[in-house]
N, C-alpha and C. Protein backbone atom coordinates (compact mmCIF):
# COMPACT_ATOMS: atom_id res chain seq x y z
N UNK A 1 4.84 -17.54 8.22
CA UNK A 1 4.89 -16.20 7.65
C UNK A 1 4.98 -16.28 6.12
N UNK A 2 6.11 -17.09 5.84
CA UNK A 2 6.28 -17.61 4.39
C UNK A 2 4.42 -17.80 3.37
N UNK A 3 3.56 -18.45 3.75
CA UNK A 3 2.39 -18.88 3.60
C UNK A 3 1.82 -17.63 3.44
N UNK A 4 1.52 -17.15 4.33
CA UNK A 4 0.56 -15.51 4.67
C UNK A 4 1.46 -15.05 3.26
N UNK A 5 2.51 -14.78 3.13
CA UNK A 5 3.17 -13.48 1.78
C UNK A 5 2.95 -14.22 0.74
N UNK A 6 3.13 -15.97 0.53
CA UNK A 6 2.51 -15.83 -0.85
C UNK A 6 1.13 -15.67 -0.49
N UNK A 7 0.52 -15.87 -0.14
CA UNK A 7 -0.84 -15.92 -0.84
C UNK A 7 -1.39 -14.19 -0.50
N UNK A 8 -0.74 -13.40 0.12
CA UNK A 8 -0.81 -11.58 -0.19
C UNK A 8 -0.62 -11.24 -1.82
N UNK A 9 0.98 -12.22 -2.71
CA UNK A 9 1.66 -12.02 -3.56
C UNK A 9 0.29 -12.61 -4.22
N UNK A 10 -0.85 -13.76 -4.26
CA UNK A 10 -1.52 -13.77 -5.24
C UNK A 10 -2.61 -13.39 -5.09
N UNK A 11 -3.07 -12.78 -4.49
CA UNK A 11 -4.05 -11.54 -4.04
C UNK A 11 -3.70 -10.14 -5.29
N UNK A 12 -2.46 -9.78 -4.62
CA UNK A 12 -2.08 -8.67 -5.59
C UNK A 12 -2.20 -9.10 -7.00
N UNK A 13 -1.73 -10.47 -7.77
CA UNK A 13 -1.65 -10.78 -8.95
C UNK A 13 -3.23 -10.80 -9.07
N UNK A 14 -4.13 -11.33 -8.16
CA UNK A 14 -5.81 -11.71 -8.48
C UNK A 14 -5.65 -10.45 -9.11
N UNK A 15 -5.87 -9.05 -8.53
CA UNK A 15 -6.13 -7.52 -8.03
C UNK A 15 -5.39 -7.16 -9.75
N UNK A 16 -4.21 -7.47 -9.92
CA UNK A 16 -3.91 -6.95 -10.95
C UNK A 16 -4.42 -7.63 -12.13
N UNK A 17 -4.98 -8.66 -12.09
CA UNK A 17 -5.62 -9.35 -13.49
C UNK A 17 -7.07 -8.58 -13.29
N UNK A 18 -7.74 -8.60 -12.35
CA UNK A 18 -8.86 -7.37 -12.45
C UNK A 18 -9.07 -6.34 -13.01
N UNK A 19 -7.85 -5.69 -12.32
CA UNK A 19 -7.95 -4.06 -13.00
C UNK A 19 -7.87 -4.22 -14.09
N UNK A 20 -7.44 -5.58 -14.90
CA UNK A 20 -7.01 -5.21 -16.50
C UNK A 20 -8.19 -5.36 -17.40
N UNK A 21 -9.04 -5.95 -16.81
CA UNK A 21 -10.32 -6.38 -17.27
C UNK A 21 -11.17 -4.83 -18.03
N UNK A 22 -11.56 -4.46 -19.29
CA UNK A 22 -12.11 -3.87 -20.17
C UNK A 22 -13.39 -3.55 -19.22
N UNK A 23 -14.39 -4.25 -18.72
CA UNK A 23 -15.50 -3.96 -18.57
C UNK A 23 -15.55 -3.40 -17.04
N UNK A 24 -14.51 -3.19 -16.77
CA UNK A 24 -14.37 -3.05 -15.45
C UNK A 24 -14.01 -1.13 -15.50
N UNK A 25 -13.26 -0.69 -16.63
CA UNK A 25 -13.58 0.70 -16.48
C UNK A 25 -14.33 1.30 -16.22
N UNK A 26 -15.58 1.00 -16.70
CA UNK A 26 -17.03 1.72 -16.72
C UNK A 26 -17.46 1.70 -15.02
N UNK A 27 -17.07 0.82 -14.31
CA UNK A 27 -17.25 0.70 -12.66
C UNK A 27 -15.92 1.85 -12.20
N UNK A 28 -16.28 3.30 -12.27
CA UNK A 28 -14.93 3.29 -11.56
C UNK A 28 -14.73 3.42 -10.43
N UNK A 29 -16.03 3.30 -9.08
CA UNK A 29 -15.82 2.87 -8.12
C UNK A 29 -15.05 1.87 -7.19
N UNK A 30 -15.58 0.39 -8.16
CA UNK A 30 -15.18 -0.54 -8.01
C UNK A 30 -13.28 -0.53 -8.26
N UNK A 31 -13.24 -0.02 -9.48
CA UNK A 31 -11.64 0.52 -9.78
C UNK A 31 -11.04 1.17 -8.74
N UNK A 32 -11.70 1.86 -8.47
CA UNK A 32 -10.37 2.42 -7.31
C UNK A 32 -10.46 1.47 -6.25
N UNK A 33 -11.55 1.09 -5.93
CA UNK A 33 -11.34 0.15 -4.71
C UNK A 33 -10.34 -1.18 -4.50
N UNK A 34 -10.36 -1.21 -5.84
CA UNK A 34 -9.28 -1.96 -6.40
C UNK A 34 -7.96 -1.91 -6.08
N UNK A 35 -8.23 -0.65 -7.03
CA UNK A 35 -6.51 0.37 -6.87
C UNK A 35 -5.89 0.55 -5.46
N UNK A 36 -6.87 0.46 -4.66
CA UNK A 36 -6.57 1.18 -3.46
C UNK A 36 -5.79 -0.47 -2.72
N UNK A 37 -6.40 -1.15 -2.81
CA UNK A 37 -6.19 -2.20 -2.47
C UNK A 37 -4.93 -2.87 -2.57
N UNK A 38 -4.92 -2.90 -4.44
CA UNK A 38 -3.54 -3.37 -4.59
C UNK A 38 -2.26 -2.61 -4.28
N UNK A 39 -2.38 -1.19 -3.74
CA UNK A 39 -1.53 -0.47 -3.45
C UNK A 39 -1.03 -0.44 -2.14
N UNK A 40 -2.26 -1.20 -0.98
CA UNK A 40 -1.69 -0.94 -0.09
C UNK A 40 -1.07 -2.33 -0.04
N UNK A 41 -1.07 -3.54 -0.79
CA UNK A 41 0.01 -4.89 -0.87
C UNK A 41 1.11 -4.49 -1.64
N UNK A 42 1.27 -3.60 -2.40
CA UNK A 42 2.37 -3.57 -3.48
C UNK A 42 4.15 -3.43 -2.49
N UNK A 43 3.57 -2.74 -1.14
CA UNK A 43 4.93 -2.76 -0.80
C UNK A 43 5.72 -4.18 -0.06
N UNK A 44 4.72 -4.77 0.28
CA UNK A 44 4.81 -6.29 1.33
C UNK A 44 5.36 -6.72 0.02
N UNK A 45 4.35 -6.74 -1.29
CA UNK A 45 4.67 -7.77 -2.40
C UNK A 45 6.05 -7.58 -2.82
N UNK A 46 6.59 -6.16 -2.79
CA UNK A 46 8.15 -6.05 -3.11
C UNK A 46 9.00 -6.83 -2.32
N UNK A 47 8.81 -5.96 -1.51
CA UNK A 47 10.07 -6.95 -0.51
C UNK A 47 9.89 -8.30 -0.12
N UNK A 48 8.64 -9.06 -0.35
CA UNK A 48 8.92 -10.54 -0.45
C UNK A 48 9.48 -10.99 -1.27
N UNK A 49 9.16 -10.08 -2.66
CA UNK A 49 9.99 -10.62 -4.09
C UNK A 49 11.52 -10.48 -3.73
N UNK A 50 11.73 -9.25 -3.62
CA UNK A 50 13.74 -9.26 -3.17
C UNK A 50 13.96 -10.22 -2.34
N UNK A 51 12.79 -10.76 -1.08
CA UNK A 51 13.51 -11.92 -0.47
C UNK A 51 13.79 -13.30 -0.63
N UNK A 52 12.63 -13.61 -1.79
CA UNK A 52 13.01 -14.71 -2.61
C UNK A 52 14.01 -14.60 -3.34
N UNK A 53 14.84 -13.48 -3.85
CA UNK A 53 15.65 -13.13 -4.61
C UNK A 53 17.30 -13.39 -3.88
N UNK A 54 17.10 -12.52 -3.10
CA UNK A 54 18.02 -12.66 -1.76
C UNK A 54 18.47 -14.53 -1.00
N UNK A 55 17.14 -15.10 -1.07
CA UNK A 55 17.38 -16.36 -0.71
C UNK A 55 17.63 -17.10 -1.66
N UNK A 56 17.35 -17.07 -2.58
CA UNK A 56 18.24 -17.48 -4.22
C UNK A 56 19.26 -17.28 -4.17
N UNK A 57 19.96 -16.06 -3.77
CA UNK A 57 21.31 -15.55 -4.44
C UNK A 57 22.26 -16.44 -2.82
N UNK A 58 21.49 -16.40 -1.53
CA UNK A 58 22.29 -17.44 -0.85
C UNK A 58 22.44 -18.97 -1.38
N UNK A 59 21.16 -19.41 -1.76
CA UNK A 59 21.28 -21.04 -2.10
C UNK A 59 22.62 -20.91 -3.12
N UNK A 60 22.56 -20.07 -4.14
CA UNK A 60 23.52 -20.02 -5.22
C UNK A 60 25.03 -20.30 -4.50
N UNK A 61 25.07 -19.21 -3.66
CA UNK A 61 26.52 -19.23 -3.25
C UNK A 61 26.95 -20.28 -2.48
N UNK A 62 25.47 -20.64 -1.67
CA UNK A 62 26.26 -21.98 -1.15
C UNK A 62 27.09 -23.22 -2.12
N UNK A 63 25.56 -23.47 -2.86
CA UNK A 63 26.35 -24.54 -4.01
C UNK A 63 27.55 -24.09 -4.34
N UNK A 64 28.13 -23.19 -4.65
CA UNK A 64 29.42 -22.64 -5.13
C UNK A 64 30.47 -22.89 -4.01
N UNK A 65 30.17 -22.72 -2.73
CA UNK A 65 30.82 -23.51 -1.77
C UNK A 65 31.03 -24.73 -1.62
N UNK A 66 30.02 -25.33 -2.08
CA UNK A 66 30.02 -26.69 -1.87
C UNK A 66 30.79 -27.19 -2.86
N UNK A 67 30.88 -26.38 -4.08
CA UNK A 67 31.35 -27.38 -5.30
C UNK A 67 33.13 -26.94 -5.63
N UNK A 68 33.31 -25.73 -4.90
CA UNK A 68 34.43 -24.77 -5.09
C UNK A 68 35.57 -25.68 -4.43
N UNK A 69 36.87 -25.81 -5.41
CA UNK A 69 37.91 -25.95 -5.14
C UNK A 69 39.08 -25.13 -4.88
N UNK A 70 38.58 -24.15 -5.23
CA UNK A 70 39.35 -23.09 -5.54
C UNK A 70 39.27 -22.03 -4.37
N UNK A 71 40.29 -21.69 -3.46
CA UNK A 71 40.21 -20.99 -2.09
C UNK A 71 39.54 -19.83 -2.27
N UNK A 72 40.02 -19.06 -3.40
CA UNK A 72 39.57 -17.77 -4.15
C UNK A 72 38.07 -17.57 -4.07
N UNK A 73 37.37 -19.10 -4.81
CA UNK A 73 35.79 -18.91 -4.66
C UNK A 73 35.23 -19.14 -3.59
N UNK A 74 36.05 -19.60 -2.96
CA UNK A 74 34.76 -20.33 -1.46
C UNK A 74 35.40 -18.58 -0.68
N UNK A 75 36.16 -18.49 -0.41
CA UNK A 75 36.11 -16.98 0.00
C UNK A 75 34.88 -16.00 -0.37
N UNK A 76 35.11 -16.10 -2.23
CA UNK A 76 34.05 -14.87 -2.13
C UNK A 76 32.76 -16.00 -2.16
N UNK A 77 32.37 -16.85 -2.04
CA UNK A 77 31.45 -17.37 -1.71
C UNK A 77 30.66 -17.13 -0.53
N UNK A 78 31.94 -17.11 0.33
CA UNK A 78 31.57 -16.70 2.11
C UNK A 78 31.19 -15.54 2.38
N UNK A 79 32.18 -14.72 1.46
CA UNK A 79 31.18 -13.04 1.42
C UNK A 79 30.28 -12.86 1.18
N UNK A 80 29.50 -13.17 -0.12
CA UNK A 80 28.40 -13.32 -0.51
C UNK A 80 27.38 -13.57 -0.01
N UNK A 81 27.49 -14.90 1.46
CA UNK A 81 26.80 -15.25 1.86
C UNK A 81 26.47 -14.61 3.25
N UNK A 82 27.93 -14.21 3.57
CA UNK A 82 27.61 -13.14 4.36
C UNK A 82 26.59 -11.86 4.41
N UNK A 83 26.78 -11.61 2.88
CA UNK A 83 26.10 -10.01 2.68
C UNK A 83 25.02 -10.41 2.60
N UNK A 84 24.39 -11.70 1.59
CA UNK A 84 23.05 -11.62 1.52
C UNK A 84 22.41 -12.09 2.99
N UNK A 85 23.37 -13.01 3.73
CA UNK A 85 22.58 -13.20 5.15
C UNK A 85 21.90 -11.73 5.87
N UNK A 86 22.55 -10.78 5.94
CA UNK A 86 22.70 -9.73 6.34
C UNK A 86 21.62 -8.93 5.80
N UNK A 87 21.36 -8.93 4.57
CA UNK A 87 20.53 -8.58 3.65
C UNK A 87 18.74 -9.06 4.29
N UNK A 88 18.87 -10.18 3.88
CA UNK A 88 17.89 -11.12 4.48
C UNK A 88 17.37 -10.52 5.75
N UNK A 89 18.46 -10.76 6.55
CA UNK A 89 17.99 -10.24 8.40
C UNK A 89 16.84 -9.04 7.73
N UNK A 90 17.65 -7.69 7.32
CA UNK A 90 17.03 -6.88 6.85
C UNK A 90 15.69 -6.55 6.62
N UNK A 91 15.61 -7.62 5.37
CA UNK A 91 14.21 -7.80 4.48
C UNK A 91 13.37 -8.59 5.48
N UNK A 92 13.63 -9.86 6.38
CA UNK A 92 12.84 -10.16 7.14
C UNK A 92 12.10 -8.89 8.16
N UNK A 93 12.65 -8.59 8.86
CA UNK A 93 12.60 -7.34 9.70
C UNK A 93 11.22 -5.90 8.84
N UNK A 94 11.95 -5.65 7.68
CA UNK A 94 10.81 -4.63 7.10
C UNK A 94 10.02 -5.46 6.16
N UNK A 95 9.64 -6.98 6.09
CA UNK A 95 8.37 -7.31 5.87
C UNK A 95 7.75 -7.82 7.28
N UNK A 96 8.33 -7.81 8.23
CA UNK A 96 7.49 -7.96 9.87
C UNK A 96 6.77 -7.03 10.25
N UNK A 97 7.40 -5.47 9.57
CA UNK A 97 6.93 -4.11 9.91
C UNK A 97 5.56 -3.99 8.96
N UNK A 98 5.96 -4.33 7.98
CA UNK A 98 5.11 -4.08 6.77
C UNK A 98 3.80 -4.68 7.11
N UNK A 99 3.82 -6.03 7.77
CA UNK A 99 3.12 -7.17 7.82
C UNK A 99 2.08 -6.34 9.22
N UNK A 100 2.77 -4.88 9.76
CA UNK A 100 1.50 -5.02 10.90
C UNK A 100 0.47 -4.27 10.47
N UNK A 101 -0.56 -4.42 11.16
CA UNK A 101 -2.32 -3.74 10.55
C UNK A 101 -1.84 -2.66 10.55
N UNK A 102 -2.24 -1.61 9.38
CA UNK A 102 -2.09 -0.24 9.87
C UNK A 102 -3.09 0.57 11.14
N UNK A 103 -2.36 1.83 11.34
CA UNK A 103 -2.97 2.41 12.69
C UNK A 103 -4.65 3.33 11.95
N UNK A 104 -5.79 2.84 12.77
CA UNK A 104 -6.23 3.83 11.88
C UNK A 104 -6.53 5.34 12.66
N UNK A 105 -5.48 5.45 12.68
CA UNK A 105 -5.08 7.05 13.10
C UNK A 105 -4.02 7.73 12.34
N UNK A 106 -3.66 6.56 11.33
CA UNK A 106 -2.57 7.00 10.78
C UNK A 106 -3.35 8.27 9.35
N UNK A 107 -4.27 8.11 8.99
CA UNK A 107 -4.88 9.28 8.01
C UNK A 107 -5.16 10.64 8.62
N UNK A 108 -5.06 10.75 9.97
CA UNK A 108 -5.51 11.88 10.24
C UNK A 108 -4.87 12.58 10.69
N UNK A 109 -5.59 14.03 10.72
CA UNK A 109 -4.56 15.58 11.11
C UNK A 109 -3.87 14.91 12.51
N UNK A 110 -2.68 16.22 12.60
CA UNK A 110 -1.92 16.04 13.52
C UNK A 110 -1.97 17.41 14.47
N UNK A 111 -2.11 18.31 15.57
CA UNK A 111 -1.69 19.56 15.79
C UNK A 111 -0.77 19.42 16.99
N UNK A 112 -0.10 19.94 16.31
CA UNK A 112 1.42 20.22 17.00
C UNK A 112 1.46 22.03 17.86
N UNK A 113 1.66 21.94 18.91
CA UNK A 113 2.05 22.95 19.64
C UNK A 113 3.00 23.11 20.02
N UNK A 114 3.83 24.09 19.55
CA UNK A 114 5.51 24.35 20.84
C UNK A 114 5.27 25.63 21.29
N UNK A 115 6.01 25.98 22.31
CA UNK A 115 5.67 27.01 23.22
C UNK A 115 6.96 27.33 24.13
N UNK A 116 7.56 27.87 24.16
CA UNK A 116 9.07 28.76 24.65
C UNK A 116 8.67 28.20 26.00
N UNK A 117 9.89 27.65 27.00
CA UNK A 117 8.83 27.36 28.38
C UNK A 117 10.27 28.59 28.73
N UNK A 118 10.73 28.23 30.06
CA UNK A 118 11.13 29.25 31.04
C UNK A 118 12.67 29.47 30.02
N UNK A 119 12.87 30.71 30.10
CA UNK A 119 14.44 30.56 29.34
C UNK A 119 14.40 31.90 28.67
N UNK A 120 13.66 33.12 28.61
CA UNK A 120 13.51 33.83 27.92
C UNK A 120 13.69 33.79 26.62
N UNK A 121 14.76 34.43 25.93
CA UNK A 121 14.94 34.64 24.92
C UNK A 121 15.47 33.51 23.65
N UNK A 122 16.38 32.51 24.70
CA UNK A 122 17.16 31.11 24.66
C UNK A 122 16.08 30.56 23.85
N UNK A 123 14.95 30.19 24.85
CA UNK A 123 13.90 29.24 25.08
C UNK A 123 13.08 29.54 23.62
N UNK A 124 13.10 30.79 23.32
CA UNK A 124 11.89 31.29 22.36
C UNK A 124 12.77 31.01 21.11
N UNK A 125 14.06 30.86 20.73
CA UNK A 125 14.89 31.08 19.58
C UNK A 125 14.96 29.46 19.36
N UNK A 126 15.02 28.86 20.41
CA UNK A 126 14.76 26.99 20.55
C UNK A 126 13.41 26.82 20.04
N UNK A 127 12.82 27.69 20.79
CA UNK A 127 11.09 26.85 19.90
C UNK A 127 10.73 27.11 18.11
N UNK A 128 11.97 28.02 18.12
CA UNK A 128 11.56 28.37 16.37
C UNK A 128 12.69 27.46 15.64
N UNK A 129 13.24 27.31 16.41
CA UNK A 129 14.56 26.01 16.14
C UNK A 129 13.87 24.95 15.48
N UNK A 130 12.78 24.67 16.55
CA UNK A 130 12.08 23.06 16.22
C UNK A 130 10.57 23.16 15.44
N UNK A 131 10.32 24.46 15.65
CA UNK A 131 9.18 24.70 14.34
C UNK A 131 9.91 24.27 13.11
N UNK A 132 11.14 24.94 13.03
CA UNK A 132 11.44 24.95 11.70
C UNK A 132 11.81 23.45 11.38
N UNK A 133 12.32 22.44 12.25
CA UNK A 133 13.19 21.62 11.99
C UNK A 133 11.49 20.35 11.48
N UNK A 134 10.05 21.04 12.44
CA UNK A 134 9.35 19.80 12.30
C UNK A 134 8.61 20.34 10.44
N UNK A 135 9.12 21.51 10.47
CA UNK A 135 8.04 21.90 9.02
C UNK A 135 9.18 21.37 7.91
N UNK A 136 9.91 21.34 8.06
CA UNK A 136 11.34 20.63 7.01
C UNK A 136 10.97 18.95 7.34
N UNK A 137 10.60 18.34 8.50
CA UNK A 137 10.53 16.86 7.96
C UNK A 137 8.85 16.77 7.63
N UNK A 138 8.00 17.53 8.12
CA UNK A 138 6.59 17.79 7.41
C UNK A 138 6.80 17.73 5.97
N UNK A 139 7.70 18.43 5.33
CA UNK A 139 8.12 18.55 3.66
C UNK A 139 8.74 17.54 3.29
N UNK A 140 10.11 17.31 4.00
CA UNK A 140 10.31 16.04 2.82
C UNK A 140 9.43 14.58 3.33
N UNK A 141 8.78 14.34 4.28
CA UNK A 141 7.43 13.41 4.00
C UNK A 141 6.57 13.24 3.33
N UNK A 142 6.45 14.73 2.66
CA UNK A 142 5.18 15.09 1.92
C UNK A 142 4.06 15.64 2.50
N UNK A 143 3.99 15.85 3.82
CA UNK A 143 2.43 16.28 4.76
C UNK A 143 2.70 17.51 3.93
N UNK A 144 1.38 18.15 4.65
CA UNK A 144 1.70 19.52 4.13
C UNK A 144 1.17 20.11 5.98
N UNK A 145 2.09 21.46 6.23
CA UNK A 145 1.84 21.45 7.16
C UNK A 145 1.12 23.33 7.09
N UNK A 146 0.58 23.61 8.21
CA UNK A 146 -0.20 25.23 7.87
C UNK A 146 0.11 25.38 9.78
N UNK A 147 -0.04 26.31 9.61
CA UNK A 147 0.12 27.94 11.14
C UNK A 147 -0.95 27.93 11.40
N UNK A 148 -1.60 27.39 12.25
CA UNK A 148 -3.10 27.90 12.86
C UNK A 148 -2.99 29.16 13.47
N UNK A 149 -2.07 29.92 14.34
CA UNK A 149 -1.67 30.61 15.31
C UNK A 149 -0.44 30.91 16.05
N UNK A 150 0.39 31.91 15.69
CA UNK A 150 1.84 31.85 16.11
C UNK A 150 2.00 33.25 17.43
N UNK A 151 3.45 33.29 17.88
CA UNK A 151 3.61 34.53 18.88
C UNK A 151 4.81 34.84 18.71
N UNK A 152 5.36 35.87 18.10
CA UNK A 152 7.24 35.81 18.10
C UNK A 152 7.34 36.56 18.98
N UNK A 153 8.34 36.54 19.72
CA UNK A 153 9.33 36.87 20.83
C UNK A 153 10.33 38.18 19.94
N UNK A 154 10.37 38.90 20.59
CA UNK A 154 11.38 40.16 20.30
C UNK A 154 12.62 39.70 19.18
N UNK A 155 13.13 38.84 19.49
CA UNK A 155 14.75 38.45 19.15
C UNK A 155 14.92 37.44 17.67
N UNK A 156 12.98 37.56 17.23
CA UNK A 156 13.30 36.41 15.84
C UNK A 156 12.73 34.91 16.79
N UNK A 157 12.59 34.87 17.91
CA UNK A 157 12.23 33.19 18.31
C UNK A 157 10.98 33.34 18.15
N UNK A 158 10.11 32.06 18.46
CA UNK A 158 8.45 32.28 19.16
C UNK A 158 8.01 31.84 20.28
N UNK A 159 7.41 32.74 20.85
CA UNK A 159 6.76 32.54 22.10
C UNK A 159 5.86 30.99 21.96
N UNK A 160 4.65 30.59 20.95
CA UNK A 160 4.33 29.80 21.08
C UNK A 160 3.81 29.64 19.30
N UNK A 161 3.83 28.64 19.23
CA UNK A 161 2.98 28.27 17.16
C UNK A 161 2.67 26.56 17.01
N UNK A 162 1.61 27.25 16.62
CA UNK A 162 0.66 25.73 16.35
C UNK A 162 0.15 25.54 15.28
């Protein structure tokens, strides 16, 4: 795995000595294709960097264990090594995620239907419950979300909205 992220990490560095290239504005096809590129490594490339960082800051503490006479340091030594182990787990884990192909379904529309099922009035004040709750995480994601077609129910709920 180690192997595969550097050589992603000098991909991105290739990608970024490119874009810097003068004669390369005038292509701005080629530029974005670029852009596009190095953007979709920039997040793998982070978090491999914190994990070299992370596995630094363990080697560190070990030596400090190793060399520590002092109860005081090998303690917080052990913490340290604790947290960044912990850390690590972490960063391994969301560069495994990072590391899978994206879906390519992931660019496209979504339509969402809810619809009051048996419950009268309950049922219809619940379905505007979860309209509202999916157009609030639609927003802070950033989608943008639109009403193709709605039905309200007497009482403020909706019968059905898509």
């Amino acid at each position: 795995m180690l192997n595969r992220l550097q050589a992603l990490v000098d991909r991105y560095e290739e990608l970024t000595a490119e874009m810097a290239r003068p004669e390369l504005t005038s292509d701005y096809e080629r530029l974005q294709a670029l852009a596009k590129e190095r953007a979709s490594l920039g997040d793998i490339v982070s978090l491999y960097r914190r994990y070299l960082v992370t596995e630094q800051g363990i080697a560190d503490a070990r030596a400090v264990l190793e060399e520590a006479h002092d109860p005081e340091m090998e303690a917080l030594a052990r913490e340290e090594m604790e947290r960044l182990g912990e850390q690590r787990q972490r960063l391994e884990d969301d560069i495994r995620r990072a590391l899978l192909p994206p879906d390519p379904r992931d660019e496209k529309s979504v339509i969402v239907e809810i619809r009051a099922g048996t419950g009268g009035d309950e049922a219809a004040l619940f379905a505007a419950d979860l309209f509202r709750m999916y157009t609030r995480y639609a927003e802070a994601t950033g989608w943008k979300a639109e009403v193709l077609s709605h039905s309200e129910s007497g009482v403020g709920g909706l019968k059905e909205i898509i």
